[in-house]
Protein backbone atom coordinates (compact mmCIF):
# COMPACT_ATOMS: atom_id res chain seq x y z
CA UNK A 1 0.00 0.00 0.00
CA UNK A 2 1.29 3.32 -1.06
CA UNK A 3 2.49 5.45 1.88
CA UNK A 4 1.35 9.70 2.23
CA UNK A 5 1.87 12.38 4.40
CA UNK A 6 -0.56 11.27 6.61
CA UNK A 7 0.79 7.61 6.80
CA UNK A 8 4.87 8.15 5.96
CA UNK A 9 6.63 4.85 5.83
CA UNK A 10 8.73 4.41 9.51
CA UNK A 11 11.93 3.32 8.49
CA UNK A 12 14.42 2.62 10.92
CA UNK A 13 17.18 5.07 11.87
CA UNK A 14 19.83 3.21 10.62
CA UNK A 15 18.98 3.83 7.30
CA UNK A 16 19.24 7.57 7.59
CA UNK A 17 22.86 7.64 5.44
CA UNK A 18 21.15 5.50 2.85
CA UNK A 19 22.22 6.49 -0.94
CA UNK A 20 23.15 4.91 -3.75
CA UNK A 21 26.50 4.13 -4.22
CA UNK A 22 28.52 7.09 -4.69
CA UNK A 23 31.22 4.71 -7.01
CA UNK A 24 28.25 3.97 -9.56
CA UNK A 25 26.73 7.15 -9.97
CA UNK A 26 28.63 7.87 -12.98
CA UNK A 27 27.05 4.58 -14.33
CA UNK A 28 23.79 5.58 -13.64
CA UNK A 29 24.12 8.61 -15.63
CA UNK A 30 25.77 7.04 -18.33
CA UNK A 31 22.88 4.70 -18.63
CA UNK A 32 19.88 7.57 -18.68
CA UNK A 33 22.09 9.26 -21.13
CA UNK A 34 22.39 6.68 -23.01
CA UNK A 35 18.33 5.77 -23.17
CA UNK A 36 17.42 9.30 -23.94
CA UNK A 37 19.84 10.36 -26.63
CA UNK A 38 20.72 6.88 -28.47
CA UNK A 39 24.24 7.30 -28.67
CA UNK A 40 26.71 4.56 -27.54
CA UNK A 41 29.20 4.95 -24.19
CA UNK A 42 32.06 3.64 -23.87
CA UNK A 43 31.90 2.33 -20.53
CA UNK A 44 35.37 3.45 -18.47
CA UNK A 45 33.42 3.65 -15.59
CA UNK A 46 32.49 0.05 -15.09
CA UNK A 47 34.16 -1.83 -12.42
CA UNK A 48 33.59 -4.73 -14.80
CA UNK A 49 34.89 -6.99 -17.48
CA UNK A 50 33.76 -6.20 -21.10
CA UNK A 51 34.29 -8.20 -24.06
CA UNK A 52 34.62 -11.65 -25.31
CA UNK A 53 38.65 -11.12 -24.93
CA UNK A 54 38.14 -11.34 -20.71
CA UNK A 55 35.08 -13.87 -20.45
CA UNK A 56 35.58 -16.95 -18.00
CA UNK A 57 37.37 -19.99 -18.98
CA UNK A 58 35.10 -22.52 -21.27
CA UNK A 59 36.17 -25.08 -17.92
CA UNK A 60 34.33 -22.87 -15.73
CA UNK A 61 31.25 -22.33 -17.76
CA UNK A 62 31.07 -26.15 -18.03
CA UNK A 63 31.35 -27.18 -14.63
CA UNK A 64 27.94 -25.12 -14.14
CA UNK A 65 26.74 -26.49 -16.55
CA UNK A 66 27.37 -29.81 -15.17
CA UNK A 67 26.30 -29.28 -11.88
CA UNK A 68 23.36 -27.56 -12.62
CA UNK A 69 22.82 -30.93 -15.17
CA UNK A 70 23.54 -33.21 -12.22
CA UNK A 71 21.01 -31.63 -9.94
CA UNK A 72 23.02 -29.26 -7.67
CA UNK A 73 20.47 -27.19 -7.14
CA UNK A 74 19.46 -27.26 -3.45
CA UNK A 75 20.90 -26.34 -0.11
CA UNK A 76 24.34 -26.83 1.16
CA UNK A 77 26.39 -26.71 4.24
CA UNK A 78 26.13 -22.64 5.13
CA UNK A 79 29.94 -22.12 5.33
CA UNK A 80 30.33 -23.82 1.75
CA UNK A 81 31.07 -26.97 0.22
CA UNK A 82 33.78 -28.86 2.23
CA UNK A 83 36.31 -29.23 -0.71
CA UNK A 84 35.91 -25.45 -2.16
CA UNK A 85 36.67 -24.65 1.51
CA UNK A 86 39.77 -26.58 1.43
CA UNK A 87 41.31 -25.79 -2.09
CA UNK A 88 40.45 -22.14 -0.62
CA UNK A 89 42.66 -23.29 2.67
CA UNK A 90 44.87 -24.13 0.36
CA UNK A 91 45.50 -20.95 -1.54
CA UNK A 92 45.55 -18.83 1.74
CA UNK A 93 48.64 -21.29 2.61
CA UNK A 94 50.29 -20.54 -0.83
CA UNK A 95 50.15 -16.68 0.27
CA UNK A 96 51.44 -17.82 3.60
CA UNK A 97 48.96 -17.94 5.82
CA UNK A 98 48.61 -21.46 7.48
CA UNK A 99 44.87 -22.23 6.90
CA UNK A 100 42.22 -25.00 7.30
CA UNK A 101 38.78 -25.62 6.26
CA UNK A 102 37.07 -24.22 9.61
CA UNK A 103 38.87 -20.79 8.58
CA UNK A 104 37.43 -20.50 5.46
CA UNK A 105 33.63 -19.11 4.63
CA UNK A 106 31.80 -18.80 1.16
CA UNK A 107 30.32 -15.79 0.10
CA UNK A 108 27.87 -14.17 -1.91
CA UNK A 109 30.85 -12.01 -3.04
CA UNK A 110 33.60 -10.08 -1.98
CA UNK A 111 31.09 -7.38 -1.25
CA UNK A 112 29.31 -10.12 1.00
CA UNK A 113 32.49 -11.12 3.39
CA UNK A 114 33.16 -7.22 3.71
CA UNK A 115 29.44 -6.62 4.94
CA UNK A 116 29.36 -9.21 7.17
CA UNK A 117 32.69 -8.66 8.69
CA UNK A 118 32.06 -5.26 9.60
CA UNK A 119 28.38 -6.60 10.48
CA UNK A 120 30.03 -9.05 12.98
CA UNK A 121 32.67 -7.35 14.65
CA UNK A 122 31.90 -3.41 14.41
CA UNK A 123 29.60 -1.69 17.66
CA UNK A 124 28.17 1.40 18.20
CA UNK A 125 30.84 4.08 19.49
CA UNK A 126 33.65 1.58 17.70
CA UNK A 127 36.10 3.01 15.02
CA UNK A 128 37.42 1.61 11.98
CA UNK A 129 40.57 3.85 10.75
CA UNK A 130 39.29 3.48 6.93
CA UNK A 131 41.80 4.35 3.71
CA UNK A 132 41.17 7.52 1.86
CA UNK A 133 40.75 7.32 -1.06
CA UNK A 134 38.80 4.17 -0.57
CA UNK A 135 35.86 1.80 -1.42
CA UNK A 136 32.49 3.29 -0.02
CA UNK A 137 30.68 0.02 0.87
CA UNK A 138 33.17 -0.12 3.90
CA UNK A 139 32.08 2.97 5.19
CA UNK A 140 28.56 2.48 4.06
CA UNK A 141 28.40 -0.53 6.81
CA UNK A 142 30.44 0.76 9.54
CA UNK A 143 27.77 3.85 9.50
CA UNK A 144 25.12 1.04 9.09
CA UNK A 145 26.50 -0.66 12.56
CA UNK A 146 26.93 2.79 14.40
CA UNK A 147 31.03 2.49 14.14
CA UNK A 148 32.80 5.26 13.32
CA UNK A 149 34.71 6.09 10.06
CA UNK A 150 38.40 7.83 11.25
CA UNK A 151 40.17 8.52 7.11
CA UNK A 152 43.79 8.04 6.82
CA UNK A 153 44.78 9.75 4.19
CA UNK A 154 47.29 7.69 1.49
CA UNK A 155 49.73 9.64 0.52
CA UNK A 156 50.35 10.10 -3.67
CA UNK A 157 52.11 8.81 -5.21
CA UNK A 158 52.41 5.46 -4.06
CA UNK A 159 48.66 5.73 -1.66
CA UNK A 160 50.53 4.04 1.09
CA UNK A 161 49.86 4.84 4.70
CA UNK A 162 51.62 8.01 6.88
CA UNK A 163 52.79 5.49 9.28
CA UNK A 164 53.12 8.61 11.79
CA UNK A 165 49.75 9.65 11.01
CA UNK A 166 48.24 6.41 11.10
CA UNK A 167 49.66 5.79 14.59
CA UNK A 168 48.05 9.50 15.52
CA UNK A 169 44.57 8.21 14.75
CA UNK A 170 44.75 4.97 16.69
CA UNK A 171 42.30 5.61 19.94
CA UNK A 172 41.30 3.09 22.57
CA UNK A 173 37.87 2.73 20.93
CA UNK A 174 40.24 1.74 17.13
CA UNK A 175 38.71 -1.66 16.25
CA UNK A 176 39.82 -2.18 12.83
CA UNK A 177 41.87 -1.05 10.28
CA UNK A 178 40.77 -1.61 6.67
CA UNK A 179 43.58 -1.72 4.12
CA UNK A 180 42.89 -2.95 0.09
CA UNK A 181 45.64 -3.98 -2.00
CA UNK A 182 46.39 -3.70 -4.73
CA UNK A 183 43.86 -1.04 -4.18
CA UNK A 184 40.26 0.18 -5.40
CA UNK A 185 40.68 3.02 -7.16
CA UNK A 186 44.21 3.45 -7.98
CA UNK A 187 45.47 0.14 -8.30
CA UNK A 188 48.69 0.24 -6.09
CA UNK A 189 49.82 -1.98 -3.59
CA UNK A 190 49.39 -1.26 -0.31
CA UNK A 191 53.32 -1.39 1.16
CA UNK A 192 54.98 -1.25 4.69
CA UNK A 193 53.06 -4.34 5.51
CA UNK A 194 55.78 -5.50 8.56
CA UNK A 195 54.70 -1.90 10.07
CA UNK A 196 51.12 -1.82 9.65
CA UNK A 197 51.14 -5.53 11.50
CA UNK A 198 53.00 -3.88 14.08
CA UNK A 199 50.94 -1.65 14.30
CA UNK A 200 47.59 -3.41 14.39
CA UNK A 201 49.37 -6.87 17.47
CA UNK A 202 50.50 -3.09 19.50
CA UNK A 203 47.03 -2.03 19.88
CA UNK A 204 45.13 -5.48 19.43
CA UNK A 205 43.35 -4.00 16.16
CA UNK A 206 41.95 -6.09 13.68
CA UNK A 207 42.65 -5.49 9.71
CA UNK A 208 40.02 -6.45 7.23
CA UNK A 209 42.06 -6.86 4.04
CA UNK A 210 40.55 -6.72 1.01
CA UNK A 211 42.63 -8.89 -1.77
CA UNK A 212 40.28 -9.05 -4.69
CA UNK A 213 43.10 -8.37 -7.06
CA UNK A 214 45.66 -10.33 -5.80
CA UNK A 215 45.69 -12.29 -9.10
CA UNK A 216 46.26 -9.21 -11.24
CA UNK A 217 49.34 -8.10 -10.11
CA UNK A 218 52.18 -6.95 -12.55
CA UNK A 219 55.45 -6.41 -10.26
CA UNK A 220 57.49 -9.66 -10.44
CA UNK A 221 57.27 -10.10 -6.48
CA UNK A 222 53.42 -10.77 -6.85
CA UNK A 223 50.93 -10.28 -4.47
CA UNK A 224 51.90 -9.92 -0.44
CA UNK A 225 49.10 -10.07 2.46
CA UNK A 226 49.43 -8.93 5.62
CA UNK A 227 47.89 -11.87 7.18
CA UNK A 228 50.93 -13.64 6.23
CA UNK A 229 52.79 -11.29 8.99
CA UNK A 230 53.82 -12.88 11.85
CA UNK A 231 50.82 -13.06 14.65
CA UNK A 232 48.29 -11.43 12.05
CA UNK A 233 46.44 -15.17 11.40
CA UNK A 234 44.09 -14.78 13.64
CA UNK A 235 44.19 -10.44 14.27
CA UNK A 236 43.25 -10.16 10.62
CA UNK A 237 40.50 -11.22 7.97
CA UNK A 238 41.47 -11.95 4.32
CA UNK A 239 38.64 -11.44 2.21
CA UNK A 240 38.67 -12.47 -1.64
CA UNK A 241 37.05 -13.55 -4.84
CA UNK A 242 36.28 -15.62 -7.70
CA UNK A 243 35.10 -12.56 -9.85
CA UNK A 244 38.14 -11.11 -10.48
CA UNK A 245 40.76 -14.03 -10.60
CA UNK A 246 39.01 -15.97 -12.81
CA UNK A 247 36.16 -13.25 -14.36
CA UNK A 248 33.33 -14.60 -12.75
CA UNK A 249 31.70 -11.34 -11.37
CA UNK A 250 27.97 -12.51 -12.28
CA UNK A 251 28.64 -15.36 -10.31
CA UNK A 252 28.27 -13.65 -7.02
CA UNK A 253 31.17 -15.92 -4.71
CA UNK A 254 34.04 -14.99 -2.64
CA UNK A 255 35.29 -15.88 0.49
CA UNK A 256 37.28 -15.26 3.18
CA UNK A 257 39.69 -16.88 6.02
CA UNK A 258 39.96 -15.84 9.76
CA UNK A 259 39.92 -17.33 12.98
CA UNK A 260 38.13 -20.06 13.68
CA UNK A 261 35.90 -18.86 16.33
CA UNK A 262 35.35 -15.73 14.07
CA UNK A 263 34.39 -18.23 10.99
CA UNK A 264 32.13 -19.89 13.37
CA UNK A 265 30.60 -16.60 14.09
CA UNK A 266 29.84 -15.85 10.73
CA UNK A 267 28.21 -18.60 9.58
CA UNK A 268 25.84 -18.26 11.75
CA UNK A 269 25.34 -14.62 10.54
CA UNK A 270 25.38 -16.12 6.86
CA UNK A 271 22.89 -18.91 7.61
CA UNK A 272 20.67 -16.62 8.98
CA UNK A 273 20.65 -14.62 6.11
CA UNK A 274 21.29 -15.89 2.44
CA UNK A 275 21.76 -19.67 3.96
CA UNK A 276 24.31 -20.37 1.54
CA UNK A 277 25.82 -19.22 -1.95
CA UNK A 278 24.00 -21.48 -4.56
CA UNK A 279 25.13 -24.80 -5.09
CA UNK A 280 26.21 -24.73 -8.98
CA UNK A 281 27.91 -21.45 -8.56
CA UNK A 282 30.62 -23.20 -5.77
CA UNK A 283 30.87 -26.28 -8.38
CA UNK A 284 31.82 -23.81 -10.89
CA UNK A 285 33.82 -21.92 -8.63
CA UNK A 286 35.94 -25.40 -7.13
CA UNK A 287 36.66 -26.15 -11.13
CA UNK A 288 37.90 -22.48 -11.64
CA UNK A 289 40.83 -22.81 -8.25
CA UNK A 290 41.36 -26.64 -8.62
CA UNK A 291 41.52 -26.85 -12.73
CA UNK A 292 43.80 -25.35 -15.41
CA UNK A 293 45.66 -22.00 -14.18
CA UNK A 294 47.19 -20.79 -17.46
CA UNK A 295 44.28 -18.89 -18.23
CA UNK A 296 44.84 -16.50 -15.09
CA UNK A 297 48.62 -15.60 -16.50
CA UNK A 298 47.34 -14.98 -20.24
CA UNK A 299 44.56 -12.76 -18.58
CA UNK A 300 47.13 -10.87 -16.77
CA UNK A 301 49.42 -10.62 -19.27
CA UNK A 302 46.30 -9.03 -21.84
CA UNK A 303 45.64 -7.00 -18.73
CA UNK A 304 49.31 -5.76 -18.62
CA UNK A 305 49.38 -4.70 -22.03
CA UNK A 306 46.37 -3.06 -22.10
CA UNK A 307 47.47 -0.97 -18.77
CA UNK A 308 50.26 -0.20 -20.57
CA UNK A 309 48.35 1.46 -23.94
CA UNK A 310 46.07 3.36 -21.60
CA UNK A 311 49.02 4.34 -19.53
CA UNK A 312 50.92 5.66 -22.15
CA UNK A 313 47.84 7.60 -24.22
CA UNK A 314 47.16 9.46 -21.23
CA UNK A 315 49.84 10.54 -19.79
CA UNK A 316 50.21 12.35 -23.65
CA UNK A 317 47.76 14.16 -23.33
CA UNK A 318 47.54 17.96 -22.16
CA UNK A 319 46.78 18.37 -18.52
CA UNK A 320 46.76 14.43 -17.31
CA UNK A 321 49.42 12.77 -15.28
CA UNK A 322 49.17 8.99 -15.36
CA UNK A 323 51.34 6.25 -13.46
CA UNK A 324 50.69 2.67 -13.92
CA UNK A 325 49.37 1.11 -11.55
CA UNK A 326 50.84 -1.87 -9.57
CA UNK A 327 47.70 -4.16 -10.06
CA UNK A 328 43.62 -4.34 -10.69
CA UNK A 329 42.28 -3.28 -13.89
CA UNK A 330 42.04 0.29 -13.07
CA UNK A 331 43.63 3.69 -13.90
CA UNK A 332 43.96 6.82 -11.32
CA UNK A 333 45.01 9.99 -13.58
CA UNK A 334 45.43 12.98 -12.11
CA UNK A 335 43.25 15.36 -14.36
CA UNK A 336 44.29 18.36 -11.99
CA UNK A 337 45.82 20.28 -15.14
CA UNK A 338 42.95 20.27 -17.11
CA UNK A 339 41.38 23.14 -14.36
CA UNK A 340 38.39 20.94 -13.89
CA UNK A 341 38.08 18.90 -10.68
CA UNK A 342 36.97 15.21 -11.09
CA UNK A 343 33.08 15.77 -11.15
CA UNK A 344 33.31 18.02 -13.87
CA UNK A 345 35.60 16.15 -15.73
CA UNK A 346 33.28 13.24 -15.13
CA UNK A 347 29.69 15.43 -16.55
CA UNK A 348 32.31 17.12 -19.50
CA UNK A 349 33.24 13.89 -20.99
CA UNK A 350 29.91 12.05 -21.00
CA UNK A 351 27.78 14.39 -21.52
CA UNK A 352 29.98 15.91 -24.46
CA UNK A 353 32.23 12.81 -25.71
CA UNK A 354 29.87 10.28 -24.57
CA UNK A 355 32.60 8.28 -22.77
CA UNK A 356 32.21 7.69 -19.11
CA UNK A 357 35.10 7.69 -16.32
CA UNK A 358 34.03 8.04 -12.31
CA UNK A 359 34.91 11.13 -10.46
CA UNK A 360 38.13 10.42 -8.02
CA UNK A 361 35.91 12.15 -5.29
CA UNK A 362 33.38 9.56 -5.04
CA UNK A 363 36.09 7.33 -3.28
CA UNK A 364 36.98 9.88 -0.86
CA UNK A 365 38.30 14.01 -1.30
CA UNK A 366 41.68 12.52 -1.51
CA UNK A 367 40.51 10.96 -4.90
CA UNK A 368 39.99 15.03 -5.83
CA UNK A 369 41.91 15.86 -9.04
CA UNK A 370 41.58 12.36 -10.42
CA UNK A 371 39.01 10.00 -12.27
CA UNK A 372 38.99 6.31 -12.42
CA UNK A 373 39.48 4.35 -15.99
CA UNK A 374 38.73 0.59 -16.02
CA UNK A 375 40.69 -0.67 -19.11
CA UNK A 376 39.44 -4.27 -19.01
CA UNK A 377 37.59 -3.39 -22.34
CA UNK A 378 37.98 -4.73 -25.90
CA UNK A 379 41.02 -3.26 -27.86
CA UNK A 380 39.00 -0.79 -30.38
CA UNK A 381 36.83 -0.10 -27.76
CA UNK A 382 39.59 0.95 -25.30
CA UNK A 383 41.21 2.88 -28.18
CA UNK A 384 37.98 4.73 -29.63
CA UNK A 385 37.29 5.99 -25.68
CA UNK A 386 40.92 7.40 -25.23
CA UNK A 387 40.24 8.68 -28.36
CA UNK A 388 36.96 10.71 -27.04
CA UNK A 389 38.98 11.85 -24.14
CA UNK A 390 41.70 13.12 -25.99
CA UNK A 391 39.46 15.10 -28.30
CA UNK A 392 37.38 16.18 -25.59
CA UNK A 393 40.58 17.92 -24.08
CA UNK A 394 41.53 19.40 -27.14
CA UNK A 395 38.14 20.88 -27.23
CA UNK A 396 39.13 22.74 -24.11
């Protein structure tokens, strides 16, 4: 029944900071524009795979196929099948972080083992030191569960932590710390690792570590986690996913690995909510980390080189600054010497060029000056929306 002034619908509180997320807006636009004037985007602004170049291995496909064909279609254990949990033991042990199967949980998504972290663990009046720039689901659920967002600052260019400053925000009421690396939106990796762990056993603070792209890293070391540090096993939660390693994003799984008890915990918080992440996807999901890997290196590799082309077209171009990025499949350019901040930037090229980038300011005001650019997009696709930007900056 519809609601009026005389009847207004009695949400809760808690949902008083609702918006939509500030990260998609410039997808929303894109996608009105698109409707009402009938010309094609190019889609920079997707945090997404496009193209036929970066769809998941034929293997993976299969093995839903399969399991859906075999009847896989009906509940399973909440914390996830037993041998998806173990081959994901497993690959927390490669990155050196002694797991088992009790440490690992299933989720609907990255997104999913973030939520319900911060669900589980964060209490009114606690605070969660929270990167800036940084990805706003984090802060949308520490709001959510009354914590307190306290922004560290990353410092440009790397985006690593002030360890001074970071040690200046710690309080007694610090909970958590939330680091990403390689990170969302710039794409570099998140160093001083021995001195954040320090940090964190000091002044018994959990980190939530958000490792989505630890596949699609480009330095020769590879990817490092901080749970790996010594004592951080059980002070720390390693979240990850299938949707990036291995392009499954409309699959909906991830997972993550923490203490026992905490696993425990969470299950019961994931039981009691989506019961369990569908059958046929973890099938699907077991055959992508157990079965052929070679696909993952050509994808970085394709990744690489198209990093590098977008790299190198931008940082031509009059008033951007581009670095390349240590990881993900994102750019951070700083667009401060076109004399437009980020938002503008943003509305200028889309609404003008009809190529859409996200404003560096919907990630924090330390993303000011820049816009984000996800290259994982066909080749003359990629090269027709550089294009558009370029001429859209000559139109200046």
């Amino acid at each position: 029944m519809a609601t009026s002034a005389s009847n207004p619908l009695r949400l809760s509180s808690r949902t008083d900071h609702f918006v939509l997320p500030k990260q998609w807006a410039a997808m929303r636009k894109a996608k009105q524009q698109e409707e009402e004037s009938g010309k094609a985007i190019i889609h920079f602004e997707k945090g997404d795979f496009q193209g036929d170049d970066l769809k998941p291995a034929d293997n993976v496909i299969e093995a839903a196929q399969k399991a859906l064909t075999d009847g896989h279609v009906r509940y399973v254990p909440g914390p996830g099948l037993p041998e998806l949990r173990d081959a994901i033991a497993e690959e927390a042990t490669k990155r050196g972080r002694p797991t088992e199967r009790e440490e690992v949980l299933v989720t609907m998504g990255a997104k999913h083992a973030l939520t319900q972290s911060l669900l589980t663990l964060i209490d009114t009046g606690d605070e969660v030191i929270f990167p800036n720039p940084g990805y706003p689901p984090d802060e949308f659920w520490i709001t959510y569960a009354g914590g307190r967002v306290v922004y560290a600052p990353l410092v440009e260019p790397d985006y690593n932590f002030d360890l001074d400053s970071l040690k200046n925000l710690v309080s007694e009421k610090t909970k958590m710390l939330i680091i990403n690396s390689p990170q969302r939106p710039n794409g570099m990796a998140v160093g001083d690792l021995d001195k954040l762990a320090e940090i964190a056993i000091e002044n018994n603070i959990i980190v939530l570590t958000d490792e989505i792209f630890s596949h699609m890293v480009y330095n020769p070391d590879g990817h490092q986690t901080i749970a790996a540090q010594p004592g951080m096993a059980d002070q720390s939660i390693l979240v990850d996913t299938f949707s990036k390693t291995y392009r499954m994003t409309g699959f909906r799984i991830g997972w993550c690995v923490a203490s026992k008890e905490l696993i425990t915990t969470m299950d019961i918080f994931q039981q009691n909510s989506v019961t369990n992440v569908p059958a046929f996807v973890q099938y699907a999901a077991l055959e992508a980390i157990t079965g052929p890997q070679d696909h993952v290196g050509e994808m970085v590799e394709t990744l690489r080189r198209k990093r590098d082309y977008t790299v190198e077209r931008l940082s031509k171009m009059d008033g951007v600054e581009c670095q390349a990025p240590d990881g993900s499949f994102y750019v951070f350019p700083d667009i401060r010497g076109t004399g437009m901040n980020s938002q503008q930037f943003a509305d200028y090229m889309v609404e003008q060029h009809q190529v859409a980038v996200v404003a560096g300011v919907a990630f924090g005001d330390q993303g000011e000056g820049h816009i984000r650019l996800t290259y994982a997009l066909p080749d003359d696709q990629l090269e027709e929306g550089l294009d558009r930007i370029e001429q859209g900056l000559a139109n200046l």
